[in-house]
C-alpha atoms as a PDB file:
ATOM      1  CA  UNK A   1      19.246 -13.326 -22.821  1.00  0.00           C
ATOM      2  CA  UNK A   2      18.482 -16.416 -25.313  1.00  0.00           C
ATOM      3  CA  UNK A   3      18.695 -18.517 -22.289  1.00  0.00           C
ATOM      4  CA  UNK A   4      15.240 -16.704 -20.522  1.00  0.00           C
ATOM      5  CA  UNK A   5      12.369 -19.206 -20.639  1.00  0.00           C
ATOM      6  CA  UNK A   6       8.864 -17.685 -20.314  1.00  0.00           C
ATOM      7  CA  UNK A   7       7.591 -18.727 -16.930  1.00  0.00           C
ATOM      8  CA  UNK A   8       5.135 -21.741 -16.534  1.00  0.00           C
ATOM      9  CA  UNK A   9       1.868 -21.448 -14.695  1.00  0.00           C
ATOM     10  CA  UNK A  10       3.007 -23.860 -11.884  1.00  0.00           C
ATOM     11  CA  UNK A  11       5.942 -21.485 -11.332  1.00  0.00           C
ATOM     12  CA  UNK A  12       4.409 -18.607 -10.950  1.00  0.00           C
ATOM     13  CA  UNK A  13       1.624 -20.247  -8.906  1.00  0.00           C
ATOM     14  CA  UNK A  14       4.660 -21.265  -6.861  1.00  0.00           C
ATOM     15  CA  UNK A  15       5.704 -17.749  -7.077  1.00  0.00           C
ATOM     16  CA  UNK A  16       2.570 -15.899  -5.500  1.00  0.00           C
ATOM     17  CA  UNK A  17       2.567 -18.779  -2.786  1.00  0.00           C
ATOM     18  CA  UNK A  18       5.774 -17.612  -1.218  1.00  0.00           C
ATOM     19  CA  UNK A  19       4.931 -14.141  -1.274  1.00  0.00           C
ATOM     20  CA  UNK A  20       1.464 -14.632   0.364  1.00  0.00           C
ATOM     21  CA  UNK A  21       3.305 -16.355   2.700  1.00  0.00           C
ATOM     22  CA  UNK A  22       6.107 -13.901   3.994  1.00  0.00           C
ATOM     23  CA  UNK A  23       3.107 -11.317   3.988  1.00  0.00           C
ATOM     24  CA  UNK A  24       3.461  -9.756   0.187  1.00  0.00           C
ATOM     25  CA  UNK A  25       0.275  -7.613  -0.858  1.00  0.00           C
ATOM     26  CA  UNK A  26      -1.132  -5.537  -3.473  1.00  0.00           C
ATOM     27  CA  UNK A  27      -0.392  -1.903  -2.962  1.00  0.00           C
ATOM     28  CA  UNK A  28      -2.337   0.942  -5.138  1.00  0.00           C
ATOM     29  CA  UNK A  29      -0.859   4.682  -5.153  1.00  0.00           C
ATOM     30  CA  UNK A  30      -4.272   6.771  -5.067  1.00  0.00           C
ATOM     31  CA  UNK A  31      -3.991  10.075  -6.929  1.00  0.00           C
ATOM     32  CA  UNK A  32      -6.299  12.764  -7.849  1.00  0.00           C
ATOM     33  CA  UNK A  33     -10.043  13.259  -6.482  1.00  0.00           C
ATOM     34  CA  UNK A  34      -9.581   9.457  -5.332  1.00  0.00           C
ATOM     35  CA  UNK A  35      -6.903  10.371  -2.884  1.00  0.00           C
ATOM     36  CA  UNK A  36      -8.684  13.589  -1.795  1.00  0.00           C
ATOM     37  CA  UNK A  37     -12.018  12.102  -0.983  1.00  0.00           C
ATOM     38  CA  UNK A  38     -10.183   8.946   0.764  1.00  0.00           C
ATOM     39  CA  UNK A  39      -8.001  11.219   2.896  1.00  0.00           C
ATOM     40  CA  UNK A  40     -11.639  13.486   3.689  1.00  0.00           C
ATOM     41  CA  UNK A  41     -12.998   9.714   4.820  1.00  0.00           C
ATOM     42  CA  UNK A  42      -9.924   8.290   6.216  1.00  0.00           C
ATOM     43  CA  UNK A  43      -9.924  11.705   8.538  1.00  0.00           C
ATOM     44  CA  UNK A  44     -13.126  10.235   9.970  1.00  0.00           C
ATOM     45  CA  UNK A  45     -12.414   6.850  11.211  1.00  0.00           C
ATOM     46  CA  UNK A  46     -10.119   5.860  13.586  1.00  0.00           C
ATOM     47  CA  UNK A  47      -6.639   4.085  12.604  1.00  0.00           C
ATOM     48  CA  UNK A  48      -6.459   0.287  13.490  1.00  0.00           C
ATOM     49  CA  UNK A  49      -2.290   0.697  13.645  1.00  0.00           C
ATOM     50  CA  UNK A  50       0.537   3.650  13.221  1.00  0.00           C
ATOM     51  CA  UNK A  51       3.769   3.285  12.588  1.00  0.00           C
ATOM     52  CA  UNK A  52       6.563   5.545  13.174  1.00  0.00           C
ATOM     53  CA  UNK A  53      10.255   4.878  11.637  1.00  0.00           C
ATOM     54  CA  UNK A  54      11.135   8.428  12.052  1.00  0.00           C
ATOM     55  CA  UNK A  55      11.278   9.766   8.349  1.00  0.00           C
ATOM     56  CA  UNK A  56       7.615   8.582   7.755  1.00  0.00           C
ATOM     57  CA  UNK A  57       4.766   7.723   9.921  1.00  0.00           C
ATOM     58  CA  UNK A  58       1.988   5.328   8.793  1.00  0.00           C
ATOM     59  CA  UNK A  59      -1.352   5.207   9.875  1.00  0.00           C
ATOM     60  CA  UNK A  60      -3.591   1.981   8.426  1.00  0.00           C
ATOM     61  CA  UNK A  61      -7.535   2.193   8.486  1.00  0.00           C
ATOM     62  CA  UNK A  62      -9.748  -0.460   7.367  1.00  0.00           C
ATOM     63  CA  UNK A  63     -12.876   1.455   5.614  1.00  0.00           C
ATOM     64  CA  UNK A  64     -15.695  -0.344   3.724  1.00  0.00           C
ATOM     65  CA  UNK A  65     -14.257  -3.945   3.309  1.00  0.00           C
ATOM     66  CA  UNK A  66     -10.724  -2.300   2.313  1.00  0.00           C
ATOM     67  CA  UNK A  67      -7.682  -1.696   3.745  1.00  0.00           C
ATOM     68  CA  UNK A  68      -5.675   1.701   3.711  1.00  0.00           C
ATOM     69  CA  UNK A  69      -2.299   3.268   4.458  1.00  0.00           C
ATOM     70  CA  UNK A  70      -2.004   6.563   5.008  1.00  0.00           C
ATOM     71  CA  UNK A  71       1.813   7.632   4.687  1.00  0.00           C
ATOM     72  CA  UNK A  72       3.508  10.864   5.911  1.00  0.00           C
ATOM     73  CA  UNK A  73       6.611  11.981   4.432  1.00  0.00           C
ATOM     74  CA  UNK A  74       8.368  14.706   3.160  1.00  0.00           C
ATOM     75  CA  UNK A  75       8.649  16.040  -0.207  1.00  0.00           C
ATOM     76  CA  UNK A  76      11.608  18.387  -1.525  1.00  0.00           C
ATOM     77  CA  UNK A  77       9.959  21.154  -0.214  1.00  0.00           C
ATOM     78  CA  UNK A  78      10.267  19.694   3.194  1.00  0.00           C
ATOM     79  CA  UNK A  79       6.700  19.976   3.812  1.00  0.00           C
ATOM     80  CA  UNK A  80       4.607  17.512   5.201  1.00  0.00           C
ATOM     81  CA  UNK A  81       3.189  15.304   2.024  1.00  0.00           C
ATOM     82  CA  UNK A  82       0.636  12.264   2.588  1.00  0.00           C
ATOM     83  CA  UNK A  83      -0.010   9.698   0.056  1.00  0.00           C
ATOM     84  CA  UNK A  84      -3.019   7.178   0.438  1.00  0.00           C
ATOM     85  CA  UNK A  85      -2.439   3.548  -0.644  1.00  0.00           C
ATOM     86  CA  UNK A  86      -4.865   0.705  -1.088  1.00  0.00           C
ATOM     87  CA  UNK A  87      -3.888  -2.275   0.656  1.00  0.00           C
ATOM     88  CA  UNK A  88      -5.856  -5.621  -1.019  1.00  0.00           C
ATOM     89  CA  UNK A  89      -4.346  -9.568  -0.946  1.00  0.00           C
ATOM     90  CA  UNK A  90      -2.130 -10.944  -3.947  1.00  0.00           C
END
C-alpha cells in the first residue's frame, strides 16, 4: 500500500473522459416518499424505451428535464419489487 499515489487532477479528468465516452452515468437509488411520488408520476407518462433481460425489465422515462429508470425485479419474497433510479451525466 506505500506505493498508492493520490490521484492528480489530469488523471482523473482523464478518468471521467473515458467513462463519458463508453456511456458511464450517474445513477441515484430513490427511496422513501421520493420513490413513491416518482413511481405515482412515472405511472403517467409514457416510457421512451423498455428493456427486458428476463430476470428484470426496465422501463426509462424522461420527466421534467430528467431521466428515469424504472426497474422490475424480484425480491426474496418473490414478489414483484420496483426501484426508481435517477439517470443524470458524469
Amino acid at each position: 500500500m506505500e506505493n498508492i499515489k493520490p490521484v492528480t487532477e489530469e488523471e482523473r479528468e482523464k478518468a471521467l473522459q473515458f467513462l463519458r465516452s463508453i456511456g458511464m452515468k450517474n445513477r441515484r437509488v430513490l427511496e422513501g416518499t421520493e420513490r413513491e411520488h416518482m413511481l405515482t408520476v412515472l405511472a403517467l407518462v409514457e416510457p421512451t424505451n423498455s428493456s427486458n433481460n428476463q430476470r428484470t425489465f426496465t422501463e426509462t422515462y424522461h420527466h421534467a428535464g430528467k431521466d428515469y429508470e424504472l426497474t422490475w425485479g424480484f425480491n426474496d419474497d418473490g414478489n414483484p419489487d420496483p426501484w426508481v433510479e435517477e439517470v443524470t451525466e458524469l
